[in-house]
Protein backbone atom coordinates (compact mmCIF):
# COMPACT_ATOMS: atom_id res chain seq x y z
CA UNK A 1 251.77 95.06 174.77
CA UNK A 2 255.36 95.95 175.39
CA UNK A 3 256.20 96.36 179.19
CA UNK A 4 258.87 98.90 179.92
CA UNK A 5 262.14 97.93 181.26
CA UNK A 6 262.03 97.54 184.70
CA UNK A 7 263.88 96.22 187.79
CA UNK A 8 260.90 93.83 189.15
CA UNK A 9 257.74 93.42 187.51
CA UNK A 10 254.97 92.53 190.29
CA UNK A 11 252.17 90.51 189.35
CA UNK A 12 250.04 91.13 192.21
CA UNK A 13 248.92 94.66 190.98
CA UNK A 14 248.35 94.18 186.86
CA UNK A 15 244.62 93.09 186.19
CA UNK A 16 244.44 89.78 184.07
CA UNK A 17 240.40 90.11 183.58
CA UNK A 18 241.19 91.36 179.84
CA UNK A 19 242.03 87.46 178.93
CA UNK A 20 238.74 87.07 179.18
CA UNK A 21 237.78 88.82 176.06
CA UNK A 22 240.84 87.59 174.12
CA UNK A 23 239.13 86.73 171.30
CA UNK A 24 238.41 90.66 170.49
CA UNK A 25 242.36 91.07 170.23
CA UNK A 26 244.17 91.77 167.21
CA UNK A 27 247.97 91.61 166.40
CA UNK A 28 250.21 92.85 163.82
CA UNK A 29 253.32 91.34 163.81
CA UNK A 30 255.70 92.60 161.42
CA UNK A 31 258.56 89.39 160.07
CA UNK A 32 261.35 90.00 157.64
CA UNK A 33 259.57 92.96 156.50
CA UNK A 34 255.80 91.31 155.84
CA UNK A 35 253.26 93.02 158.28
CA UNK A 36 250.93 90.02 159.26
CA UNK A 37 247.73 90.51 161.20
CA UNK A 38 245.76 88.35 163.47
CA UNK A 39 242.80 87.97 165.46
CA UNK A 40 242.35 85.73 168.23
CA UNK A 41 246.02 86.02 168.78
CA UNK A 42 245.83 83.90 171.81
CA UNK A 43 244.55 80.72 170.51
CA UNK A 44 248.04 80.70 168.62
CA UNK A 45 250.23 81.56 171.41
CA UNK A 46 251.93 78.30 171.94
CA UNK A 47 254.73 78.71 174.13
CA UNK A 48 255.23 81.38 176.86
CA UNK A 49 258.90 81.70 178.21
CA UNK A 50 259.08 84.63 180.71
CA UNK A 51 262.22 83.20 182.43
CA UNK A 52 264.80 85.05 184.00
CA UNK A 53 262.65 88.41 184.19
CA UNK A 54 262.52 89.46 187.97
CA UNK A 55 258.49 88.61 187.98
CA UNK A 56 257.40 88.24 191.47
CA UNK A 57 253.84 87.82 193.15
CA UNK A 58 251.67 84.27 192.55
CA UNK A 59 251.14 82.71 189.08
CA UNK A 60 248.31 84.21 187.80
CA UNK A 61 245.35 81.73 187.48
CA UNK A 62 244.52 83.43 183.81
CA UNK A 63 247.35 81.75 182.21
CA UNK A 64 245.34 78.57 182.54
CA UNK A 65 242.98 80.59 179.90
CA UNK A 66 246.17 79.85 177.35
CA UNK A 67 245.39 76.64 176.78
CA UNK A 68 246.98 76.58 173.72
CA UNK A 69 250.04 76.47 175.47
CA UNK A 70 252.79 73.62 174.84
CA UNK A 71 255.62 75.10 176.61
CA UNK A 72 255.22 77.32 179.88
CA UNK A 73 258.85 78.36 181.27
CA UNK A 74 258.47 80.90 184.28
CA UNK A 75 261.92 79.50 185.57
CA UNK A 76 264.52 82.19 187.81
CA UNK A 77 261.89 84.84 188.78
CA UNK A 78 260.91 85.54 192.10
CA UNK A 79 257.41 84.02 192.02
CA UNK A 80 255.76 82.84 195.37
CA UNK A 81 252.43 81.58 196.81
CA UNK A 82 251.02 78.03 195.16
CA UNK A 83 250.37 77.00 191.95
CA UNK A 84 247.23 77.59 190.44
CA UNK A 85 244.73 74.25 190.73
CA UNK A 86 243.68 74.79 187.01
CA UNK A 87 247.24 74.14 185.78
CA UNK A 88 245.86 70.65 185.24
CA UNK A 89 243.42 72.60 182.13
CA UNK A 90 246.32 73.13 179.55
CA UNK A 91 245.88 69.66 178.66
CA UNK A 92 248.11 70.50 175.42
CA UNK A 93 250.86 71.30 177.70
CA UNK A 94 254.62 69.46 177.36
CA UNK A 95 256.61 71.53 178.83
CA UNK A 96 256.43 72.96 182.21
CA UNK A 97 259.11 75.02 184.02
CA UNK A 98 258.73 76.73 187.25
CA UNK A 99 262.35 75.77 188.83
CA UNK A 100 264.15 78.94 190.72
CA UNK A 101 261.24 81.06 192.36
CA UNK A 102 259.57 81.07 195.58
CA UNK A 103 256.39 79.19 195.11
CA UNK A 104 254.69 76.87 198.21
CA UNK A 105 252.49 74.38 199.30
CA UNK A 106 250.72 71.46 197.32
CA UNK A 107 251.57 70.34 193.35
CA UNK A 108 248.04 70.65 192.64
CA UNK A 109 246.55 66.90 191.98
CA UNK A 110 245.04 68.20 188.93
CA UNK A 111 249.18 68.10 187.23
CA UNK A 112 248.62 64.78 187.13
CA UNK A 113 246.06 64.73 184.23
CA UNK A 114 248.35 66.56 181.75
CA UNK A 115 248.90 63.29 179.46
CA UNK A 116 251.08 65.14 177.22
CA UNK A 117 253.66 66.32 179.94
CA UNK A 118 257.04 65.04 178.87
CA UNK A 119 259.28 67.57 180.08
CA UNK A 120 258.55 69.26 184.01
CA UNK A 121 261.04 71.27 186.44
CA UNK A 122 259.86 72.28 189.61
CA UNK A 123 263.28 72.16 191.89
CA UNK A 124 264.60 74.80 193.62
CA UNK A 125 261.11 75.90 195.56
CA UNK A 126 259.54 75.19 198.51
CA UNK A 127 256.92 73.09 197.37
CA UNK A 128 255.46 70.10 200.32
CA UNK A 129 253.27 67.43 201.06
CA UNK A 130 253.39 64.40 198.25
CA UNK A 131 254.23 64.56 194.72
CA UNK A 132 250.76 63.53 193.05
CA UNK A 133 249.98 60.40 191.75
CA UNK A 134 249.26 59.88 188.50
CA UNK A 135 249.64 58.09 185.07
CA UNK A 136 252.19 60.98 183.22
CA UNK A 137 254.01 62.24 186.56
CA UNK A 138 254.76 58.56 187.34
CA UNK A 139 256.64 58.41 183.77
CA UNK A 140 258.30 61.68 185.52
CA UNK A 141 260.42 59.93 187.81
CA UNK A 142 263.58 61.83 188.13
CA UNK A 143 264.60 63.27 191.41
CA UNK A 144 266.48 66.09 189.88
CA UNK A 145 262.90 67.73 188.64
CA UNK A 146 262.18 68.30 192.43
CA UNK A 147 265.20 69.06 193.85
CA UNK A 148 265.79 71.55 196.84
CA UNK A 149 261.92 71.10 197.53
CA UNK A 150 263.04 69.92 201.43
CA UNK A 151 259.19 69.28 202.67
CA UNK A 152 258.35 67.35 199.20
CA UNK A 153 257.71 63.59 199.18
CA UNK A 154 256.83 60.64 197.27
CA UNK A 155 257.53 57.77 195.10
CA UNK A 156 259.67 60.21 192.57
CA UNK A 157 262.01 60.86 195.79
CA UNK A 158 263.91 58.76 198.01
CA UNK A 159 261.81 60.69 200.43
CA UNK A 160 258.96 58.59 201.15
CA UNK A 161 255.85 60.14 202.78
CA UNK A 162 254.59 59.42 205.69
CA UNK A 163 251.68 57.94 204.68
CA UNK A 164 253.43 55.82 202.49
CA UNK A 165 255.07 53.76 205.08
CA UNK A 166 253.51 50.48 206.76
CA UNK A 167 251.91 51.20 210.14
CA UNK A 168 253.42 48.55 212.68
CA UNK A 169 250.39 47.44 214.52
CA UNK A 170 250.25 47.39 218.28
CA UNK A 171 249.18 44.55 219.83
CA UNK A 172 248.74 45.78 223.10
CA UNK A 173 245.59 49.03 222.29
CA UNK A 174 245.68 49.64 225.89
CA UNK A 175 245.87 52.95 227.81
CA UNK A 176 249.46 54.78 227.45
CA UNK A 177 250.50 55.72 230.32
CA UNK A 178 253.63 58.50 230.37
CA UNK A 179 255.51 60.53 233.02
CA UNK A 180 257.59 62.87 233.14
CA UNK A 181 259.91 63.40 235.98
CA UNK A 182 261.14 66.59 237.33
């Protein structure tokens, strides 16, 4: 499918429900003159860059159906709302950009069970709460992946969570008593 040239493209309006049937697809792709035709097309796709292409609207929770994918780069678009949960399901994935949009809220907890994951860029968003724990994202310890992510935490960050730190424990668990004076 060939989009035409636009100024934005919105992902909130264009139906993703076809991905379901993508086995049914066929492509002809035509290379140095050699028409070559396949089916099942996206079993093969293996790397998806839509960078730098004015998308906007949330990630669409169909591309977790690629799960093929080794590289994902949906860096400098205008892309908001969270990331989809089933991210964690391209367990093939290595590459991961999202740097340079909009998108809030968690890191879904289910990033941390992409074992292959060597390469991941999610600064310059609004992301918050704690960086998830896990065996790959712990090799992923350089702050420069979540920079400009001001409500972000965790071990990755000198930004420690809350949670993180050592409660001091009263010894007096009596009533508090406050005023205020006027």
């Amino acid at each position: 499918m060939v989009l035409p040239r636009m100024d934005v493209i919105s992902l909130k309006s264009y139906n993703y429900k076809h991905l379901l049937w993508w086995d049914v697809e066929h492509l002809t792709e035509v290379m140095k003159g050699r028409f070559l035709e396949c089916t099942s097309t996206l079993s093969f796709l293996v790397n998806l860059d839509l960078s730098s292409n004015k998308l906007e609207g949330q990630i669409p929770e169909e591309l977790t159906f690629l799960t093929g994918l080794i590289g994902l780069n949906l860096s400098r678009n205008q892309l908001s709302g969270m990331m989809p949960e089933k991210m964690g399901e391209l367990e093939v994935l290595e590459s991961l950009d999202l740097s340079l949009n909009e998108l809030s809220g968690l890191i879904p907890s289910s990033l941390s069970t992409l074992t292959k994951l060597s390469h991941l860029n999610l600064s310059y968003n609004n992301f918050s709460g704690q960086i998830p724990n896990g065996n790959q994202l712990q090799t992923l310890d350089d702050p420069s992946i979540y920079a400009d992510n001001p409500l972000l935490c965790g071990t990755s960050l000198l930004k420690k969570c809350l949670d993180d730190e050592p409660r001091q424990d009263n010894k007096d668990n009596g009533p508090k008593i406050g005023c205020l004076c006027l």
